[in-house]
PDB file of N, CA and C in Angstrom:
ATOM      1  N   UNK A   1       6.777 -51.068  34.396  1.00  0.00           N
ATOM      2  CA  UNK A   1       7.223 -51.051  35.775  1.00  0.00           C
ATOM      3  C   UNK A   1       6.170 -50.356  36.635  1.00  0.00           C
ATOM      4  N   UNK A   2       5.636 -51.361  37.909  1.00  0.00           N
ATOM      5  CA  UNK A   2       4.957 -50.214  38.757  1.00  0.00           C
ATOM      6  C   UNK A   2       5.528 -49.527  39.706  1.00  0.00           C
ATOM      7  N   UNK A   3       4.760 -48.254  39.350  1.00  0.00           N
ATOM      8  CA  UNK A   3       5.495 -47.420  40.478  1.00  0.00           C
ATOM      9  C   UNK A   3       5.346 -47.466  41.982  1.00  0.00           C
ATOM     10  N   UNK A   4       5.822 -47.211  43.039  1.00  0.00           N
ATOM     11  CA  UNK A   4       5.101 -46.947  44.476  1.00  0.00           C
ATOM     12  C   UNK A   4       4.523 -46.102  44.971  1.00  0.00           C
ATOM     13  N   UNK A   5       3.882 -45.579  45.901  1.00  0.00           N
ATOM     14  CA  UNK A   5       2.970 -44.463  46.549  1.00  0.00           C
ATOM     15  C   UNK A   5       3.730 -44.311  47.584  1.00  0.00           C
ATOM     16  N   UNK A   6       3.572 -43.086  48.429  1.00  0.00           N
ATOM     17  CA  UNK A   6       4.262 -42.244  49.262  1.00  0.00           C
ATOM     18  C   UNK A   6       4.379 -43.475  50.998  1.00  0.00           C
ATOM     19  N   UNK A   7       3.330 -43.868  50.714  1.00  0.00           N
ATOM     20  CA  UNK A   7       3.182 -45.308  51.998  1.00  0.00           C
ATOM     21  C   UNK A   7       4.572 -45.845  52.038  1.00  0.00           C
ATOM     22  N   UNK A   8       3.872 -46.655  50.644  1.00  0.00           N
ATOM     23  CA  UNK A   8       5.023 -47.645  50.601  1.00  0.00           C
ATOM     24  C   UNK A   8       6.493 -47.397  50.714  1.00  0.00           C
ATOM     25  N   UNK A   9       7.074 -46.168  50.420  1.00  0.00           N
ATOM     26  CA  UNK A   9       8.266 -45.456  49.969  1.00  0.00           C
ATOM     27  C   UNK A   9       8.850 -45.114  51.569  1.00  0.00           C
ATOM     28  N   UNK A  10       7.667 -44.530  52.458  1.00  0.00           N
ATOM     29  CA  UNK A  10       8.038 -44.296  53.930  1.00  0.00           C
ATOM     30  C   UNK A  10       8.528 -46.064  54.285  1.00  0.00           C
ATOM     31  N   UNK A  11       7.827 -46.733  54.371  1.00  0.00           N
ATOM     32  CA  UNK A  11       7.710 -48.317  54.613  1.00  0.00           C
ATOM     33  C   UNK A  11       9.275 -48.889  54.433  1.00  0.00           C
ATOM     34  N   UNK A  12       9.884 -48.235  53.086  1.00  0.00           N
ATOM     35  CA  UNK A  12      10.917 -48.584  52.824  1.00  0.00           C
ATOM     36  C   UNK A  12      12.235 -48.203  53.486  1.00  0.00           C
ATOM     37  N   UNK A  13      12.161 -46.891  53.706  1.00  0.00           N
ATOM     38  CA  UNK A  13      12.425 -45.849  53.994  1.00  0.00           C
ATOM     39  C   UNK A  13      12.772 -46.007  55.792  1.00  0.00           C
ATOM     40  N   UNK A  14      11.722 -46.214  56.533  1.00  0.00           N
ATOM     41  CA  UNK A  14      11.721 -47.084  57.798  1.00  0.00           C
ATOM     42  C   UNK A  14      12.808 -48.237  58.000  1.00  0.00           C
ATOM     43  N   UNK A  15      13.022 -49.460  56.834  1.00  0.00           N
ATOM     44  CA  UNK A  15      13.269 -50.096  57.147  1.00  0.00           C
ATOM     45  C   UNK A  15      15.228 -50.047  57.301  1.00  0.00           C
ATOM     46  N   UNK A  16      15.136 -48.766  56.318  1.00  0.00           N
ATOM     47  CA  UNK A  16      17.132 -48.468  56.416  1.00  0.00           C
ATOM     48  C   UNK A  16      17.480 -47.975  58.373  1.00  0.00           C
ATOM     49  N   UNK A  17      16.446 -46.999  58.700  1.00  0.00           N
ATOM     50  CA  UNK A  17      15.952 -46.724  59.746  1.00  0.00           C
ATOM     51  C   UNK A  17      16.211 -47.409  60.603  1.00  0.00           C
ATOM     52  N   UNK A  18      15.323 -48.531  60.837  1.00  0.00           N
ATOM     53  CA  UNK A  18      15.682 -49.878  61.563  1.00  0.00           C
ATOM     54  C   UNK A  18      16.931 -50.616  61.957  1.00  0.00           C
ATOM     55  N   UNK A  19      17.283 -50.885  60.470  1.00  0.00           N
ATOM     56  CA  UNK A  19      18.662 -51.017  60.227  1.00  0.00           C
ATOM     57  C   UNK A  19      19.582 -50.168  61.378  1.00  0.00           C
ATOM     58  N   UNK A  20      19.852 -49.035  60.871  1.00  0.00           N
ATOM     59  CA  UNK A  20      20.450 -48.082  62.297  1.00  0.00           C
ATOM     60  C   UNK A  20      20.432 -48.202  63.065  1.00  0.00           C
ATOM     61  N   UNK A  21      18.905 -48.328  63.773  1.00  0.00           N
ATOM     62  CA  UNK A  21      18.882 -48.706  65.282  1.00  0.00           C
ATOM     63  C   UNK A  21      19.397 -49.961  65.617  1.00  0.00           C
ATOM     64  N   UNK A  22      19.409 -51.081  64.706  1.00  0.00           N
ATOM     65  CA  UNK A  22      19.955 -52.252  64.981  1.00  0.00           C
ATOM     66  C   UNK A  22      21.809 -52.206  65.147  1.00  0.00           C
ATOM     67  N   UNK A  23      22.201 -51.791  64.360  1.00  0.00           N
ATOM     68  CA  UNK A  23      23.322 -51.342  64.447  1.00  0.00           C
ATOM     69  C   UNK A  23      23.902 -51.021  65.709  1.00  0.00           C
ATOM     70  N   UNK A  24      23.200 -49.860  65.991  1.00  0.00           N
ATOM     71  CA  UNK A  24      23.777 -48.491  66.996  1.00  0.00           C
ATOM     72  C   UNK A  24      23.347 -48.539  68.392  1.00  0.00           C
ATOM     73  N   UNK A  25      22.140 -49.358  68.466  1.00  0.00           N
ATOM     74  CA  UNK A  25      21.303 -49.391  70.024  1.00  0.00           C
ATOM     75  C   UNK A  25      20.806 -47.650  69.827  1.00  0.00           C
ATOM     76  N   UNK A  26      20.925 -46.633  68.903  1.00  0.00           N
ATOM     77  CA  UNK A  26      20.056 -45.300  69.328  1.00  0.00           C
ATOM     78  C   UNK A  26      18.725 -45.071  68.535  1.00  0.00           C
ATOM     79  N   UNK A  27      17.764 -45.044  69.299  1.00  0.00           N
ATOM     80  CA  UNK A  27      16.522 -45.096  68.354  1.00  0.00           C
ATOM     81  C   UNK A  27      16.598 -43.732  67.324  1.00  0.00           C
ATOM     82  N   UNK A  28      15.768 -44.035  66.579  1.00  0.00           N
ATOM     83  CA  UNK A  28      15.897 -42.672  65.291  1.00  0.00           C
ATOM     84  C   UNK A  28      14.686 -43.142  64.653  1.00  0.00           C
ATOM     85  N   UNK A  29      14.420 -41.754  64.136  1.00  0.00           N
ATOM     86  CA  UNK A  29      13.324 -41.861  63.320  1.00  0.00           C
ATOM     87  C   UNK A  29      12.814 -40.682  62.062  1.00  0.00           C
ATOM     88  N   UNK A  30      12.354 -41.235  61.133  1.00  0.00           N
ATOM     89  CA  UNK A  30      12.590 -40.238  60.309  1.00  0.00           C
ATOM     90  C   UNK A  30      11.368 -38.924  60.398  1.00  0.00           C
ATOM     91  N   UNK A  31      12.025 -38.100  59.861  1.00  0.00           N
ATOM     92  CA  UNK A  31      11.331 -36.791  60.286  1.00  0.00           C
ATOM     93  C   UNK A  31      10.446 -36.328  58.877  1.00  0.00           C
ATOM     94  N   UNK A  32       9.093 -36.760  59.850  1.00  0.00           N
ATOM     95  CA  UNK A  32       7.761 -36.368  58.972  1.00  0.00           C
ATOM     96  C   UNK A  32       7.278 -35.653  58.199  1.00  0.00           C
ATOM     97  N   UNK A  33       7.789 -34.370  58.669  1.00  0.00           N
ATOM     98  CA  UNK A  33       7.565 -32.832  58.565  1.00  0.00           C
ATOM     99  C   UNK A  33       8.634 -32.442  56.986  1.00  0.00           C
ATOM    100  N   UNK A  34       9.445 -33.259  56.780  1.00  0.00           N
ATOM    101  CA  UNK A  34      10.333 -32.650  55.895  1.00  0.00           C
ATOM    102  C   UNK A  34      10.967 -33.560  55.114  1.00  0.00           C
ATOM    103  N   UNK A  35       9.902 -34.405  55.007  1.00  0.00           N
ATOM    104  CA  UNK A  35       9.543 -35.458  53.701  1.00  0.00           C
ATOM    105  C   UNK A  35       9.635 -34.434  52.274  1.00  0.00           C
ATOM    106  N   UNK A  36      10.513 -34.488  51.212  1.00  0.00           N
ATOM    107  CA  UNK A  36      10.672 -33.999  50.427  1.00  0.00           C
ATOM    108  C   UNK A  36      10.373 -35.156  48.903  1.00  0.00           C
ATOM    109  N   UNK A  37       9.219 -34.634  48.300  1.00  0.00           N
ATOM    110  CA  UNK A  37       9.038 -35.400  46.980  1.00  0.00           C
ATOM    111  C   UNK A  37       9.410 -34.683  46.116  1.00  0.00           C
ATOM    112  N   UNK A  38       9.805 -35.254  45.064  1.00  0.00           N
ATOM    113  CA  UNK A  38      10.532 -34.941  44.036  1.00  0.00           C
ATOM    114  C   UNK A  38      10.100 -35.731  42.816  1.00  0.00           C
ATOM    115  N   UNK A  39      10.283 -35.238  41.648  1.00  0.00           N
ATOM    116  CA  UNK A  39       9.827 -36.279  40.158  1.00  0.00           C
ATOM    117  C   UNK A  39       9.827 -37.609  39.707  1.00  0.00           C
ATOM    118  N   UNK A  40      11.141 -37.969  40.909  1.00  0.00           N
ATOM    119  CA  UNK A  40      11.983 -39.135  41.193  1.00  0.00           C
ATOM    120  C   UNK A  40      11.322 -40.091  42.122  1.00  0.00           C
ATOM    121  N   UNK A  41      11.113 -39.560  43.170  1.00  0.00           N
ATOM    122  CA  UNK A  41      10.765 -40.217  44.526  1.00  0.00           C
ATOM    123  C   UNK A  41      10.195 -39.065  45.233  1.00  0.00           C
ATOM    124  N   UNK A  42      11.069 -39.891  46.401  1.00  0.00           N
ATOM    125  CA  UNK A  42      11.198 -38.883  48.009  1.00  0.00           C
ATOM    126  C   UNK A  42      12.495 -39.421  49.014  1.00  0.00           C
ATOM    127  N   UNK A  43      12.340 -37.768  49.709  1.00  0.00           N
ATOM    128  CA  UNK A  43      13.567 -37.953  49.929  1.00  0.00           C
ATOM    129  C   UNK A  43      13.403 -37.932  51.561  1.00  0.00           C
ATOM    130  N   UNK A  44      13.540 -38.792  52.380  1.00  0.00           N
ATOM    131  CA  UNK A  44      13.499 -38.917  53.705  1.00  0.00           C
ATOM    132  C   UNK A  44      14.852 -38.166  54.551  1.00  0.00           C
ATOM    133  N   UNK A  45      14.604 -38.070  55.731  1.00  0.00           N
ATOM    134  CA  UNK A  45      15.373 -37.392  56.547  1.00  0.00           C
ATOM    135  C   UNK A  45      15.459 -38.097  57.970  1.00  0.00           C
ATOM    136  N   UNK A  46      16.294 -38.467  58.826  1.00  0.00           N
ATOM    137  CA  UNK A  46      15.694 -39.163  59.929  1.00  0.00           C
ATOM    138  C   UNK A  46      17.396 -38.075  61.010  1.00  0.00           C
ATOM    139  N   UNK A  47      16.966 -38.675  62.226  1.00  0.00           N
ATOM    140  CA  UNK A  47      17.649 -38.275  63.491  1.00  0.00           C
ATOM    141  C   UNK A  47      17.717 -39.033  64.514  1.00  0.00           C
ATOM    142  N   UNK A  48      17.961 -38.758  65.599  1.00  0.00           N
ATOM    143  CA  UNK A  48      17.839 -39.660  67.252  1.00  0.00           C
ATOM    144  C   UNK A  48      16.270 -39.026  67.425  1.00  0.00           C
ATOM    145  N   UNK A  49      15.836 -40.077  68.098  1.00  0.00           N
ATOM    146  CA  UNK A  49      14.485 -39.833  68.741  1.00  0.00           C
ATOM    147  C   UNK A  49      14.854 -38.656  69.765  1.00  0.00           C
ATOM    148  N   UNK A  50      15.428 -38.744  70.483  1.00  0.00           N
ATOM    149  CA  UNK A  50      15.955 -37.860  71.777  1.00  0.00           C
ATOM    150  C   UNK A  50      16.247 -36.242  70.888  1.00  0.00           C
ATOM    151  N   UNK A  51      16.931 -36.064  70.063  1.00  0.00           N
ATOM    152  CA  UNK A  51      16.946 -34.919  69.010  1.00  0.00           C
ATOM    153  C   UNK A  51      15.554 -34.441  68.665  1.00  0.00           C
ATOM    154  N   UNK A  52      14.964 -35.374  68.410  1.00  0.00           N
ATOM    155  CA  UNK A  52      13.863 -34.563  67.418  1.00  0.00           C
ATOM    156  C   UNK A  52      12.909 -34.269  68.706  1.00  0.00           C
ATOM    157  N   UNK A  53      12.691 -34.940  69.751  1.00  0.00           N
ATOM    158  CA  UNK A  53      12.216 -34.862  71.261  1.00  0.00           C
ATOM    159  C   UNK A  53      12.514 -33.484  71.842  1.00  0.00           C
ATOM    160  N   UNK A  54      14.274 -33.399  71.952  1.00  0.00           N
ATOM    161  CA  UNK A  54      14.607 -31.966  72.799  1.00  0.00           C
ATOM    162  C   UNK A  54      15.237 -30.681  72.642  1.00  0.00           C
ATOM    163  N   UNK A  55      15.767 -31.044  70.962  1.00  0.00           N
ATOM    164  CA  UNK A  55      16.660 -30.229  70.201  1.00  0.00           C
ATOM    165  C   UNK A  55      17.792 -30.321  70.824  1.00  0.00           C
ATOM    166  N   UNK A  56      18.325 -31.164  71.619  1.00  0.00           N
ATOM    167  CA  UNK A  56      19.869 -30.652  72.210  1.00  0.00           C
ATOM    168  C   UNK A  56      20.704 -31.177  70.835  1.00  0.00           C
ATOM    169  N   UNK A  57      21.330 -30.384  70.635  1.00  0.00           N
ATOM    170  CA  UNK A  57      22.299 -30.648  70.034  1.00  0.00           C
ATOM    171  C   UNK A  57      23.430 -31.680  69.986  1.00  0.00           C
ATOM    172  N   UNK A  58      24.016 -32.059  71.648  1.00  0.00           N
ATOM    173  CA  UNK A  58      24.809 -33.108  71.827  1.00  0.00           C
ATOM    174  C   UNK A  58      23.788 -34.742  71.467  1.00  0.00           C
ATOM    175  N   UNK A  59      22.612 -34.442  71.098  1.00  0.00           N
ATOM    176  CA  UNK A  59      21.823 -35.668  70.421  1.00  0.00           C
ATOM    177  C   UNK A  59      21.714 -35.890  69.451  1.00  0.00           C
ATOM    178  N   UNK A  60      22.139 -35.031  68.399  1.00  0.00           N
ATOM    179  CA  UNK A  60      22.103 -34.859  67.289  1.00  0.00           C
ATOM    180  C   UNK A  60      22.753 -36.030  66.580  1.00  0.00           C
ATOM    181  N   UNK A  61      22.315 -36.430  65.611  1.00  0.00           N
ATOM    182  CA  UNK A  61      23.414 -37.632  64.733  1.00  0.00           C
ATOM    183  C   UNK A  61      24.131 -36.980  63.887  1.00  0.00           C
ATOM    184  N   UNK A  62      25.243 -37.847  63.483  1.00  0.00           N
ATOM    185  CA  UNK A  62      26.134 -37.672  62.961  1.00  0.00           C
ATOM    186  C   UNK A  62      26.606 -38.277  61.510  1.00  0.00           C
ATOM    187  N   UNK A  63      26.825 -37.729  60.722  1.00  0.00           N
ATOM    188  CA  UNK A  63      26.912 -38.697  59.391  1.00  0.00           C
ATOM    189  C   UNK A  63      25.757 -39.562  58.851  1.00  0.00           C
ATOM    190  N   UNK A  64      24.523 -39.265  59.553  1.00  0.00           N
ATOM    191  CA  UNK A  64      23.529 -39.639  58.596  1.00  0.00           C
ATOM    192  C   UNK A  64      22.720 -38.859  57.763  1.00  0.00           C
ATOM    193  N   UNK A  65      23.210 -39.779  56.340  1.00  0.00           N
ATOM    194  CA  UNK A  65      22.730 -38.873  54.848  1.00  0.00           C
ATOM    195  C   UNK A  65      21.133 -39.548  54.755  1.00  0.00           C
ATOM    196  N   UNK A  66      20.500 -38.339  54.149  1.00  0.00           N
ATOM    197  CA  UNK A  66      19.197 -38.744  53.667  1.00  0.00           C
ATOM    198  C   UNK A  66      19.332 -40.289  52.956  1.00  0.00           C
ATOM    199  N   UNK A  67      17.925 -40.625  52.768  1.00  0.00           N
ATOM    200  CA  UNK A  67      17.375 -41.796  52.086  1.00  0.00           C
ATOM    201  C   UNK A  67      16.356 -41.350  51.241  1.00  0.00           C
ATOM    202  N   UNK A  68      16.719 -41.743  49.960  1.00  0.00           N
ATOM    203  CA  UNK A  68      16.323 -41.436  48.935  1.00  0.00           C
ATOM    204  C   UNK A  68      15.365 -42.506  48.307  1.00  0.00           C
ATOM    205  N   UNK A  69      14.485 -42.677  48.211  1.00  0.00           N
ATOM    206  CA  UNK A  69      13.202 -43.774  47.556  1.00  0.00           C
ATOM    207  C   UNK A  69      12.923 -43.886  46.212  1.00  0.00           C
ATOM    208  N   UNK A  70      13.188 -44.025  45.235  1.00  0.00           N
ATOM    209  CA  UNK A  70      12.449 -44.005  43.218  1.00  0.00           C
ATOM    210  C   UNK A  70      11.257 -44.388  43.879  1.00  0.00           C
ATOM    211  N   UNK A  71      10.720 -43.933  42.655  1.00  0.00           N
ATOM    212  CA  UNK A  71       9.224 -44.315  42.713  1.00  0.00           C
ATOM    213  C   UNK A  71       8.984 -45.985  42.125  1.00  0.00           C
ATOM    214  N   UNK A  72       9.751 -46.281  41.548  1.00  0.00           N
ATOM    215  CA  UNK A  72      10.104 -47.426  41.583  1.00  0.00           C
ATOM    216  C   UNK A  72      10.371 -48.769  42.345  1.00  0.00           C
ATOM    217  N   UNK A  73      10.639 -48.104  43.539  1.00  0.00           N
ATOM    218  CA  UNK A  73      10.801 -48.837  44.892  1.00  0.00           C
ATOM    219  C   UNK A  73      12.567 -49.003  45.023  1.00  0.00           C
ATOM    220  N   UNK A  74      13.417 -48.297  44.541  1.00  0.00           N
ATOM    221  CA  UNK A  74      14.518 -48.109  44.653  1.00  0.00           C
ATOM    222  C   UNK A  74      15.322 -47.498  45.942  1.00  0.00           C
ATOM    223  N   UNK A  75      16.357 -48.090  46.715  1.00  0.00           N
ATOM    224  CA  UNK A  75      16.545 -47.293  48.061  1.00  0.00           C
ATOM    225  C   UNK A  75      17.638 -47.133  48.203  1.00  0.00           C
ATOM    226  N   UNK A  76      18.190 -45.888  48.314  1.00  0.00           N
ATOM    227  CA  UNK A  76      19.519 -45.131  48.638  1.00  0.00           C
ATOM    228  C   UNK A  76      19.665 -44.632  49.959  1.00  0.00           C
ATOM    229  N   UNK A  77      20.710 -44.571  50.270  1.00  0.00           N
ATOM    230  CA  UNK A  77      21.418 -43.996  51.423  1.00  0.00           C
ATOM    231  C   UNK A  77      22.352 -42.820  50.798  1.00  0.00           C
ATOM    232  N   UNK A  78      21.620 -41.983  50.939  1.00  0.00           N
ATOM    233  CA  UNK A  78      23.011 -40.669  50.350  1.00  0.00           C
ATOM    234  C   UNK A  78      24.234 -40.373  50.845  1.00  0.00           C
ATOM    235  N   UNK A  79      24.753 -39.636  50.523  1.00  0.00           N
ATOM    236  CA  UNK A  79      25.980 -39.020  51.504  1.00  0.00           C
ATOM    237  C   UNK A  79      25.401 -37.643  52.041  1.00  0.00           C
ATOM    238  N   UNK A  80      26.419 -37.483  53.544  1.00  0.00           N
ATOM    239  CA  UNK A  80      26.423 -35.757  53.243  1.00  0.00           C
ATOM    240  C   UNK A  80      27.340 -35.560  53.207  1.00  0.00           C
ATOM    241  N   UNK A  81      28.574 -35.599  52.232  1.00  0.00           N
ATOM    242  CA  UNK A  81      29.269 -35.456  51.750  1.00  0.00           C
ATOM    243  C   UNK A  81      29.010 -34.144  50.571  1.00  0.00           C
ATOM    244  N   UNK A  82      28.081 -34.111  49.826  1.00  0.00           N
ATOM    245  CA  UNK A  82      27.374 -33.263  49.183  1.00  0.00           C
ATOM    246  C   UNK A  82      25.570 -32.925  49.445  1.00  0.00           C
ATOM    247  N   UNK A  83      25.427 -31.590  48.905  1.00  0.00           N
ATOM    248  CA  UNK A  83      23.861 -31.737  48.769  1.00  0.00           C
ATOM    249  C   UNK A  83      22.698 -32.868  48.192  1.00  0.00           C
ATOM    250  N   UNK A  84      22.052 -33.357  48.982  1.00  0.00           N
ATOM    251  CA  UNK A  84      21.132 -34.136  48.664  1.00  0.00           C
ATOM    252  C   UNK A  84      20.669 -34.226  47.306  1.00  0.00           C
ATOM    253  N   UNK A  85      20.454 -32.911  46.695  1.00  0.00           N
ATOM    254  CA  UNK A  85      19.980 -32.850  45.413  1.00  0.00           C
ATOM    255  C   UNK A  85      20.652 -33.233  44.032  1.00  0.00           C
ATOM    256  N   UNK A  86      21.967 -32.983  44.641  1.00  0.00           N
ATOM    257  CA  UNK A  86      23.558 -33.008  43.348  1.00  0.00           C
ATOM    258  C   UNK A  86      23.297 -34.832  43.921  1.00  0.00           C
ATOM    259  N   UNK A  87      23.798 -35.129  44.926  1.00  0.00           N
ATOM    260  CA  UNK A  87      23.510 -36.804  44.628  1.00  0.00           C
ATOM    261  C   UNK A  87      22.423 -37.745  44.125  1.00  0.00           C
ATOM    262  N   UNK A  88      21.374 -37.122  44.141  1.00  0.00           N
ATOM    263  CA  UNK A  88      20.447 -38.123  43.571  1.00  0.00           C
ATOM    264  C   UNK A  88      20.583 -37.562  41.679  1.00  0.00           C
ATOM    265  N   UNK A  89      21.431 -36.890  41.482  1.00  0.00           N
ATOM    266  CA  UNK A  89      21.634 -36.486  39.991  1.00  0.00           C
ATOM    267  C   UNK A  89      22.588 -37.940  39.615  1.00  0.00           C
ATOM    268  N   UNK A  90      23.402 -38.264  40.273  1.00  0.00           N
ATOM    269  CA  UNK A  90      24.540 -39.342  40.046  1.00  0.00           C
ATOM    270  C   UNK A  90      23.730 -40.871  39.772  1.00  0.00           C
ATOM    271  N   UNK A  91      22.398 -41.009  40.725  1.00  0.00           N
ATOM    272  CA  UNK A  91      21.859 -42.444  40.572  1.00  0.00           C
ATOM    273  C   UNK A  91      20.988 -42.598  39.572  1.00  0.00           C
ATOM    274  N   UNK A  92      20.957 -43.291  38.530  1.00  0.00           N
ATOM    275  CA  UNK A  92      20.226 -43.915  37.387  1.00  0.00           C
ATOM    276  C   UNK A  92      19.371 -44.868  37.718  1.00  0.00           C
TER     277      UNK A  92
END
């Protein structure tokens, strides 16, 4: 199996992203700075553009769980329902 590189994994990662905005009409985007790799993958983080822009709080999103990447090219949507870390223990 080949694995992916950190590119490709953002690439993927973007495209759940997208998804959202298509959904919702609120742009979002994932947050650069706090890209978390792990043995597994990586673990993305995203928000409202307007949030990560002004910090107000009433911009803030709501119920969106990280996205989780295998190095594999595998793509999750977590919960936050629990810690990020205890859920990617559950996916095989």
């Amino acid at each position: 199996m080949v694995n992916i590189n950190k590119e490709k994994a953002i690439q993927l990662a973007q495209k759940i992203v997208d998804q959202y905005i298509k959904s919702t009409g609120i742009d979002s985007e994932i947050i650069s700075d706090i890209i978390e790799e792990i043995d597994r993958g990586w673990v993305f983080f995203y928000n409202s553009s307007e949030y990560l822009r002004t910090g107000s709080f009433s911009s803030q999103l709501l119920g969106n769980g990280p996205i989780f990447v295998t190095r594999e090219g595998g793509v999750h949507e977590l919960t936050t329902s629990e810690p990020w870390d205890e859920a990617i223990k559950k996916i095989r």
